[in-house]
N, C-alpha and C. Protein backbone atom coordinates (compact mmCIF):
# COMPACT_ATOMS: atom_id res chain seq x y z
N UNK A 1 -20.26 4.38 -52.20
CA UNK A 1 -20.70 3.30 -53.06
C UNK A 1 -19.56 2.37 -53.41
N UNK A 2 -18.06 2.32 -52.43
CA UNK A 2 -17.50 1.67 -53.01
C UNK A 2 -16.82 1.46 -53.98
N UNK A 3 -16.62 2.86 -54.93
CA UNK A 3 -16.07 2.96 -55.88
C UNK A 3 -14.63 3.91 -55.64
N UNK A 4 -13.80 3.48 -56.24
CA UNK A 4 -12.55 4.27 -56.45
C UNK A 4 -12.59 5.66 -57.23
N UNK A 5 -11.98 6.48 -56.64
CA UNK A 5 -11.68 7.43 -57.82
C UNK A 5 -10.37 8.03 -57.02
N UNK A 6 -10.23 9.32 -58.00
CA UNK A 6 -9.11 10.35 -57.87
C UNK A 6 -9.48 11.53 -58.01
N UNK A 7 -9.06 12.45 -57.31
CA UNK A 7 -9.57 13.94 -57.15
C UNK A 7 -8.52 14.80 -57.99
N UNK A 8 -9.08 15.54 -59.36
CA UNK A 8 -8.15 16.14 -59.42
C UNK A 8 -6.52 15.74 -59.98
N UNK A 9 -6.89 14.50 -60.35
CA UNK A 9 -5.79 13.84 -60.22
C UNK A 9 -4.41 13.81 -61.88
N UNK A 10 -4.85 14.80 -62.57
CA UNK A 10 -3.82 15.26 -63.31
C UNK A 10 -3.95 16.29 -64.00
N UNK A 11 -2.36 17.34 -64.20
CA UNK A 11 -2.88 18.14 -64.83
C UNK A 11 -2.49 18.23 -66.55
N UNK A 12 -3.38 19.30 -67.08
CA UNK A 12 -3.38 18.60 -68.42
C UNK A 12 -2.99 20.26 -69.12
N UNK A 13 -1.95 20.37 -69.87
CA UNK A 13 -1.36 21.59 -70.77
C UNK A 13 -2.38 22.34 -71.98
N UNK A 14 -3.24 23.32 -71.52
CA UNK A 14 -4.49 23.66 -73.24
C UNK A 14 -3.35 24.45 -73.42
N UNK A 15 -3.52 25.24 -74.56
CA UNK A 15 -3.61 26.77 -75.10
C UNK A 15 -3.45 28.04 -73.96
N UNK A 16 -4.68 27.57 -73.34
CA UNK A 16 -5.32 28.77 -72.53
C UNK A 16 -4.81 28.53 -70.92
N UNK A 17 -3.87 27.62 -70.91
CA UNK A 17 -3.50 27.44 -69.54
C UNK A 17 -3.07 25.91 -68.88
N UNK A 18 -3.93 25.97 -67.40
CA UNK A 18 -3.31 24.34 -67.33
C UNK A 18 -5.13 24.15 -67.53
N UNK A 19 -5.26 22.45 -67.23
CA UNK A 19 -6.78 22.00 -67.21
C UNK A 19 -6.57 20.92 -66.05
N UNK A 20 -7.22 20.70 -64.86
CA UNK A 20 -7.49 19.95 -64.14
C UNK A 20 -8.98 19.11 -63.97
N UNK A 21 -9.41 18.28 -64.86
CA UNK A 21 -10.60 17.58 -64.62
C UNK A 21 -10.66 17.20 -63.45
N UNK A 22 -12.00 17.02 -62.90
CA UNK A 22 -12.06 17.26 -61.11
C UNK A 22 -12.08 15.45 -60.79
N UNK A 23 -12.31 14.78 -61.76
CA UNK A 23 -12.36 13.15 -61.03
C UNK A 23 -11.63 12.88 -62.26
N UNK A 24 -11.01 11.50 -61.58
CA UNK A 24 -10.75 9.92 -62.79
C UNK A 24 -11.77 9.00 -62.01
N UNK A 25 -12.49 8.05 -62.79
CA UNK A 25 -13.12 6.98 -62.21
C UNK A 25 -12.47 6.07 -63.55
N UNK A 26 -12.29 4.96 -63.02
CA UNK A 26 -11.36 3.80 -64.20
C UNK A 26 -10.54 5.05 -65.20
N UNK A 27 -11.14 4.67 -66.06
CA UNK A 27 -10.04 5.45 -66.90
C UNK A 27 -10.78 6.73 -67.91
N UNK A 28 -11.83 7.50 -67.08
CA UNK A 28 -12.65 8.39 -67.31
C UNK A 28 -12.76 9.23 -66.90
N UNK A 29 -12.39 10.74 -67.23
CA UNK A 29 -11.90 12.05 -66.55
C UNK A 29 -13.53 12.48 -66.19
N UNK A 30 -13.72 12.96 -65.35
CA UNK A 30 -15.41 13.48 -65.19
C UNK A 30 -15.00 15.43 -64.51
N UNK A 31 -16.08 15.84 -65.45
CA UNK A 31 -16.22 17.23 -64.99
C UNK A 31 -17.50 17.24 -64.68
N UNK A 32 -17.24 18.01 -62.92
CA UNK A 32 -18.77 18.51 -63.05
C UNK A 32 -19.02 20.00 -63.08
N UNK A 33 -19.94 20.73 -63.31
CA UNK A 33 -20.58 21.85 -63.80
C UNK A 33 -21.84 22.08 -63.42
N UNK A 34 -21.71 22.87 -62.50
CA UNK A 34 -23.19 23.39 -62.11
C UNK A 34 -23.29 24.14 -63.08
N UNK A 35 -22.72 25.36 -62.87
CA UNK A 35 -23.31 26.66 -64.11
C UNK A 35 -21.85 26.77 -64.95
N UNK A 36 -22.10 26.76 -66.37
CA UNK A 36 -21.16 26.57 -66.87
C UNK A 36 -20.89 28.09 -67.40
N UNK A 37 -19.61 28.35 -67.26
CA UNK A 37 -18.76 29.54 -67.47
C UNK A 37 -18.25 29.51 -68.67
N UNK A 38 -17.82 30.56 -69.30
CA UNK A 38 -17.54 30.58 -70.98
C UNK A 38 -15.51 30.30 -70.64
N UNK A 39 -14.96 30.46 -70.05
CA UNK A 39 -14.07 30.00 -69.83
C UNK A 39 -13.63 28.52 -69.39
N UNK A 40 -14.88 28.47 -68.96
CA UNK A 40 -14.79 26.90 -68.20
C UNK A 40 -15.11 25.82 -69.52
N UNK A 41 -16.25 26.59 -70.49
CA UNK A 41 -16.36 26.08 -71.86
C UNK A 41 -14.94 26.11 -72.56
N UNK A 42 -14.63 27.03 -72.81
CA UNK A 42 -13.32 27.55 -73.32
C UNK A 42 -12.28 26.29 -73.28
N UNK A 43 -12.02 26.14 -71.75
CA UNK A 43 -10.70 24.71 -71.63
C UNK A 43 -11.23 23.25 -71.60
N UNK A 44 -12.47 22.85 -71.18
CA UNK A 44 -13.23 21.49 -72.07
C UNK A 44 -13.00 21.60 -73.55
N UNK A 45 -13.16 22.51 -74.37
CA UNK A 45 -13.36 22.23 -75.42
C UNK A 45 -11.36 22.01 -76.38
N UNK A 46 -10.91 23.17 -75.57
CA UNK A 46 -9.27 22.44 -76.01
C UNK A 46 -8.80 21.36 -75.27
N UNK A 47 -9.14 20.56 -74.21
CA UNK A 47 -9.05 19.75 -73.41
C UNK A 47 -9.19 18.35 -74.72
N UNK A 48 -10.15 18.05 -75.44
CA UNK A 48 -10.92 17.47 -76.10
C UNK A 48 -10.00 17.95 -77.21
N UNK A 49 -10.11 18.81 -77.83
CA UNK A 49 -8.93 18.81 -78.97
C UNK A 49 -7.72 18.27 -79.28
N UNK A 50 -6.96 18.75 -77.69
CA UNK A 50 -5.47 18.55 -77.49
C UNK A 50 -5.60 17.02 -77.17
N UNK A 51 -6.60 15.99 -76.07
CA UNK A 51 -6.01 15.53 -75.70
C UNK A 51 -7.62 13.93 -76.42
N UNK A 52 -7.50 14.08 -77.89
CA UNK A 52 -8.84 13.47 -78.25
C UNK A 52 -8.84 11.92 -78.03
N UNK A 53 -7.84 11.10 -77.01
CA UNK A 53 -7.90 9.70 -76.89
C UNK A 53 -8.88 9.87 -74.97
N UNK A 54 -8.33 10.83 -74.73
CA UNK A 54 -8.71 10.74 -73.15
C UNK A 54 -10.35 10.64 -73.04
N UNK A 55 -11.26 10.33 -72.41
CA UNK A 55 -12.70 10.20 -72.13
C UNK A 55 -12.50 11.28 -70.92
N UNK A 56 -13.62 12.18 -71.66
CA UNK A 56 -13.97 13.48 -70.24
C UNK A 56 -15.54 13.47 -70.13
N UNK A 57 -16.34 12.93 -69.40
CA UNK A 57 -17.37 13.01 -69.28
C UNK A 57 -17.81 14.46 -68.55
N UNK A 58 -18.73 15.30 -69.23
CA UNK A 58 -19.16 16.65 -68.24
C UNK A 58 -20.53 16.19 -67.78
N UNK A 59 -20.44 16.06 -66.48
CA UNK A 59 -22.05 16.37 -65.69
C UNK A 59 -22.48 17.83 -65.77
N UNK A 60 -23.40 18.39 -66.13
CA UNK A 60 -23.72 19.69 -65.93
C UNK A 60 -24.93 19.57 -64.93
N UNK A 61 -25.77 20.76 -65.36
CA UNK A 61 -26.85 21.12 -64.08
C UNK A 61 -27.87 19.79 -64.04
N UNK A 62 -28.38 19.98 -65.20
CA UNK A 62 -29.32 18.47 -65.80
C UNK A 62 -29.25 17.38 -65.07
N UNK A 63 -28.27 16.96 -65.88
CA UNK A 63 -27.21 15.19 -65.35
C UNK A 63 -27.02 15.65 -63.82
N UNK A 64 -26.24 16.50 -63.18
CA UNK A 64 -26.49 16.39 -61.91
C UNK A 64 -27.31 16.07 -60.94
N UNK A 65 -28.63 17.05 -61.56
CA UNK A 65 -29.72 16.54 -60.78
C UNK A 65 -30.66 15.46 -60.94
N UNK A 66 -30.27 14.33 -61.44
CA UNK A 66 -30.83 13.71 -62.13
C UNK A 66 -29.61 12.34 -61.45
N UNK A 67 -28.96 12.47 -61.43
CA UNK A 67 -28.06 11.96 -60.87
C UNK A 67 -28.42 11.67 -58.94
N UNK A 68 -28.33 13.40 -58.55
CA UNK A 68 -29.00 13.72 -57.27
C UNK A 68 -30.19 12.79 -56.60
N UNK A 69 -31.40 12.74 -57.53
CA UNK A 69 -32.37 12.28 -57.56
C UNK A 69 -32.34 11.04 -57.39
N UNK A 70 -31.36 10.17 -57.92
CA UNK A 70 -31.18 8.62 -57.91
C UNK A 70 -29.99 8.57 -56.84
N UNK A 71 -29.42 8.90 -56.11
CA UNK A 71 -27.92 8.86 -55.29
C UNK A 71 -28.61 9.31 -53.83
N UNK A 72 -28.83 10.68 -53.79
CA UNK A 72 -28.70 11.31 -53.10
C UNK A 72 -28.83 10.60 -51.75
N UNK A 73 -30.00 9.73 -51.34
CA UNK A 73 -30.51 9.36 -49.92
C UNK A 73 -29.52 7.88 -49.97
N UNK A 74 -29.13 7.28 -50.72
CA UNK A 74 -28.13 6.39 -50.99
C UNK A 74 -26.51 6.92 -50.48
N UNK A 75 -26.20 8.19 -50.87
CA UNK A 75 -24.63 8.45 -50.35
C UNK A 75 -24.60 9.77 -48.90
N UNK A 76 -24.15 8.94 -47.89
CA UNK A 76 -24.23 10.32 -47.10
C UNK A 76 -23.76 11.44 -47.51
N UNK A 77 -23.50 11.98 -46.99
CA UNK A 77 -23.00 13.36 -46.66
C UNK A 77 -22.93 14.34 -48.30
N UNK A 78 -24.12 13.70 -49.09
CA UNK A 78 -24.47 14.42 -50.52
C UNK A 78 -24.59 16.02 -50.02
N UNK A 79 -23.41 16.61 -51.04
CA UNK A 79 -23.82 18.26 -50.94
C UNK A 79 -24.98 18.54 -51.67
């Protein structure tokens, strides 16, 4: 679609370890989440504490497919 992003593209210091949000698009960290893990809850939520100027958008199962639904036949090679 023409859009820029970054994979992965910084890492970020919690409590509980490091945190790597899986995209930047402009200046908006995006997580996605199929099934969300209590650990995976765990470092979003100090992610957001530690770092409360940054924008982390989470897609979960929902928003994904819903997302899916409007994209999918639009972007090839959709997993």
């Amino acid at each position: 679609m023409n859009m820029s992003y970054e994979y992965e593209p910084k890492r970020f210091n919690i409590p509980s370890g490091s945190y790597f949000p899986d995209f930047r698009i402009d200046s908006a960290y995006i997580e996605v989440k199929g099934q969300m893990r209590e650990d995976a809850r765990q470092k979003i939520e100090e992610f957001r504490a530690h770092y409360p100027d940054e924008v982390l958008v989470l897609i979960d199962t929902p928003m994904y497919r819903q997302i899916e639904r409007e994209f999918k036949s639009r972007i090839p090679e959709w997993e």
